[in-house]
N, C-alpha and C. Protein backbone atom coordinates (compact mmCIF):
# COMPACT_ATOMS: atom_id res chain seq x y z
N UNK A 1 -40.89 5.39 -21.35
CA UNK A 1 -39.87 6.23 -20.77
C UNK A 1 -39.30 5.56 -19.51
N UNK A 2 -39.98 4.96 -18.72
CA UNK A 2 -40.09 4.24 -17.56
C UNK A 2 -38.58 3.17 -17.92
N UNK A 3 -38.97 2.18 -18.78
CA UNK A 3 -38.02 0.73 -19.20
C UNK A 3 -37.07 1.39 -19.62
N UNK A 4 -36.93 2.79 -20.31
CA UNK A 4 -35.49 3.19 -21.05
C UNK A 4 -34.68 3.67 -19.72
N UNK A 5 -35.27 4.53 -18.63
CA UNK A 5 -34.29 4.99 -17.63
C UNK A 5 -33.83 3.91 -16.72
N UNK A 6 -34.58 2.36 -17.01
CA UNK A 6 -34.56 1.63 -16.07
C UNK A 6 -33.18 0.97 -16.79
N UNK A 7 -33.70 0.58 -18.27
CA UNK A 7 -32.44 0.21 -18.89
C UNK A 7 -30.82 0.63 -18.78
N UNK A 8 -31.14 1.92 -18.69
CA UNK A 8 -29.67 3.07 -18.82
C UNK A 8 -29.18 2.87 -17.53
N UNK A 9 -30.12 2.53 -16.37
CA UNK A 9 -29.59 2.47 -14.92
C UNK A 9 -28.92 1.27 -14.99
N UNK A 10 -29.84 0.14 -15.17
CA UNK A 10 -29.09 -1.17 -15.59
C UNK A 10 -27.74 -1.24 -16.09
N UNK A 11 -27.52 -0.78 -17.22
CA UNK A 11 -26.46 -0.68 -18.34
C UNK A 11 -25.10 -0.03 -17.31
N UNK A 12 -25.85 1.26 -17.00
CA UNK A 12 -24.21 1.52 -16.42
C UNK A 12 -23.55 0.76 -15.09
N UNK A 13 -24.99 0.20 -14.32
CA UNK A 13 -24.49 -0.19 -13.11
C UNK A 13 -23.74 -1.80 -13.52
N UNK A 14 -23.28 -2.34 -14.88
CA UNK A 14 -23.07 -2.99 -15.15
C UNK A 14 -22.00 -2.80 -15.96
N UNK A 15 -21.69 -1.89 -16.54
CA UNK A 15 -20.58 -0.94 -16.95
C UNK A 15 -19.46 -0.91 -15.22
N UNK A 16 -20.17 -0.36 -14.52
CA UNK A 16 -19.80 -0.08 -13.22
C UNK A 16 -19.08 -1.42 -12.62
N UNK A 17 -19.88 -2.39 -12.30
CA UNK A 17 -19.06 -3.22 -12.04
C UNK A 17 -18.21 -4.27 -12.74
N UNK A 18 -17.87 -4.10 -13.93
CA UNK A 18 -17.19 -4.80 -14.84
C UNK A 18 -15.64 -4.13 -14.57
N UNK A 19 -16.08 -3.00 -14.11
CA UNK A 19 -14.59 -1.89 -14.36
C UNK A 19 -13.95 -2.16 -13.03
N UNK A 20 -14.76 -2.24 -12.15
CA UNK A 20 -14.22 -2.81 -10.66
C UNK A 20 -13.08 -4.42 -10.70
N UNK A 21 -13.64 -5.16 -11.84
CA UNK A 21 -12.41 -6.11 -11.77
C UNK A 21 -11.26 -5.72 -12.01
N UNK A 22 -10.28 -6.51 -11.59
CA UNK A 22 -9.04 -6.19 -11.14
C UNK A 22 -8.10 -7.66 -11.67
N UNK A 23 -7.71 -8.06 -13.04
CA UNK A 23 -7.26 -9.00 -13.31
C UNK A 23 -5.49 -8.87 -13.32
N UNK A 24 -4.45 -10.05 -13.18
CA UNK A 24 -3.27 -9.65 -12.68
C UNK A 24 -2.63 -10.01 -14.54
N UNK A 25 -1.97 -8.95 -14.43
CA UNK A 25 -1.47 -8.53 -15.93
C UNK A 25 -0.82 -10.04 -16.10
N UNK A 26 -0.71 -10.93 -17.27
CA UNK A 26 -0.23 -12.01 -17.43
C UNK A 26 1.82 -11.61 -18.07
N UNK A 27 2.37 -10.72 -18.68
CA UNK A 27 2.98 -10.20 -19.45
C UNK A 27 3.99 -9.21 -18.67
N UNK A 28 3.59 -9.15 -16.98
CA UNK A 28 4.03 -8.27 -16.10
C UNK A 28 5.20 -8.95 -15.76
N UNK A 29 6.73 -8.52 -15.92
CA UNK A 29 8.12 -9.34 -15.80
C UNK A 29 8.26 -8.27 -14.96
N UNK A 30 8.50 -8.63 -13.62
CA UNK A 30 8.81 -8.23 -12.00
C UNK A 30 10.54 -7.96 -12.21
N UNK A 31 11.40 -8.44 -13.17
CA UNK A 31 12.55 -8.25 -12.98
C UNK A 31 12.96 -7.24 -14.08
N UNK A 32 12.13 -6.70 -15.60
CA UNK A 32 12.61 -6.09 -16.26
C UNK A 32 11.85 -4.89 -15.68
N UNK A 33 10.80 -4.78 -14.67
CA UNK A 33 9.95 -3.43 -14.09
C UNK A 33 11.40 -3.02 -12.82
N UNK A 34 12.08 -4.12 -12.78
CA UNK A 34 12.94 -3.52 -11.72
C UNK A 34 14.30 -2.83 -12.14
N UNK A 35 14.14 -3.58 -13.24
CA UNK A 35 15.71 -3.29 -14.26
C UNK A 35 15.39 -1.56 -14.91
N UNK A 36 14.06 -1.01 -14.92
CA UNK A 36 14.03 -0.32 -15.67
C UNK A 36 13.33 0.67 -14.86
N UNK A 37 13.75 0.34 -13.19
CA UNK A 37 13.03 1.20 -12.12
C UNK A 37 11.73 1.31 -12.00
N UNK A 38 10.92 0.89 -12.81
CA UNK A 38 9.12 1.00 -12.75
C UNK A 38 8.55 0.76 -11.38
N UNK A 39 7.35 0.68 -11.48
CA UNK A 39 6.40 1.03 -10.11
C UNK A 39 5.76 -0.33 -10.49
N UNK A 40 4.77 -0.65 -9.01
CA UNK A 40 4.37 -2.36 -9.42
C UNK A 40 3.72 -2.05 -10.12
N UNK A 41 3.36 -1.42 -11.11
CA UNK A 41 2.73 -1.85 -12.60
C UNK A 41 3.43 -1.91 -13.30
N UNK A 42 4.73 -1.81 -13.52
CA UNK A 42 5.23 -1.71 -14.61
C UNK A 42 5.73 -0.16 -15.62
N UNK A 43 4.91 0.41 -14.45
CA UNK A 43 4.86 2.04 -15.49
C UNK A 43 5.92 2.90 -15.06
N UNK A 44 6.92 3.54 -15.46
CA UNK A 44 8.14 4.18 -15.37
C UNK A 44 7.84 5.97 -15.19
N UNK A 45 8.01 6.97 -14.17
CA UNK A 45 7.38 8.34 -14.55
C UNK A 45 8.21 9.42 -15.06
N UNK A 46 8.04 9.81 -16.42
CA UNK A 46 8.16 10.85 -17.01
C UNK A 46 7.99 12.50 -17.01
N UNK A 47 8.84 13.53 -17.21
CA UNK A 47 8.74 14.52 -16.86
C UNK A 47 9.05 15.35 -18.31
N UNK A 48 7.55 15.81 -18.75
CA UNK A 48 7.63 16.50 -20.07
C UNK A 48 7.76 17.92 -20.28
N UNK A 49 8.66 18.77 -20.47
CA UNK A 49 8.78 20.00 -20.42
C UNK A 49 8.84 20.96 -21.74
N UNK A 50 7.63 21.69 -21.82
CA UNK A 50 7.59 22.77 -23.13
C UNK A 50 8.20 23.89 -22.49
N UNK A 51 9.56 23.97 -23.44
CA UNK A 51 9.64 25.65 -23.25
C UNK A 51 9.54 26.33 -24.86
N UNK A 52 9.25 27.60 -24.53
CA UNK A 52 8.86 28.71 -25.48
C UNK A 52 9.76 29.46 -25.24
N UNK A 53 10.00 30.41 -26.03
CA UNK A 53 10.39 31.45 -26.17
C UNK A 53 9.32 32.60 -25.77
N UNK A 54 10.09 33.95 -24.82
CA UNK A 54 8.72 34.69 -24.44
C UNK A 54 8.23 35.83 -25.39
N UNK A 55 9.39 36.28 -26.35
CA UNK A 55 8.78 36.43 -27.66
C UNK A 55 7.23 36.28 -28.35
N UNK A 56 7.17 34.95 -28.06
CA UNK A 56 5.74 34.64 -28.97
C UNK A 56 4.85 35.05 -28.15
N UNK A 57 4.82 35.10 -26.81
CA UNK A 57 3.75 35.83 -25.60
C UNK A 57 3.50 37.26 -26.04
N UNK A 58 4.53 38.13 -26.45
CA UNK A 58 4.07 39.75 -26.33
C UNK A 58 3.67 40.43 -27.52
């Protein structure tokens, strides 16, 4: 029981720091993230809106 909790501690604290790297996107074009307004990643923000009818509520 001892080696398995020791293992699982191991495992994640190695999980843990794998996720901490931080590699620089190779594929990241600085001029089409600008052309297309994005944020320095690249990611553009979206605004998704459900409407219903209030019908189906009552």
């Amino acid at each position: 029981m001892k080696k398995l909790t020791i293992f699982s501690l191991l495992l994640s604290l190695a999980f843990a720091v794998n996720a901490q790297d931080k590699k620089p996107n190779p594929n990241y074009d600085a001029a089409l993230a600008k052309q297309y307004e994005a944020d320095d990643y690249g990611m553009k923000m979206y605004v998704l809106v459900d409407l219903k009818n209030r019908e189906q509520y009552q």
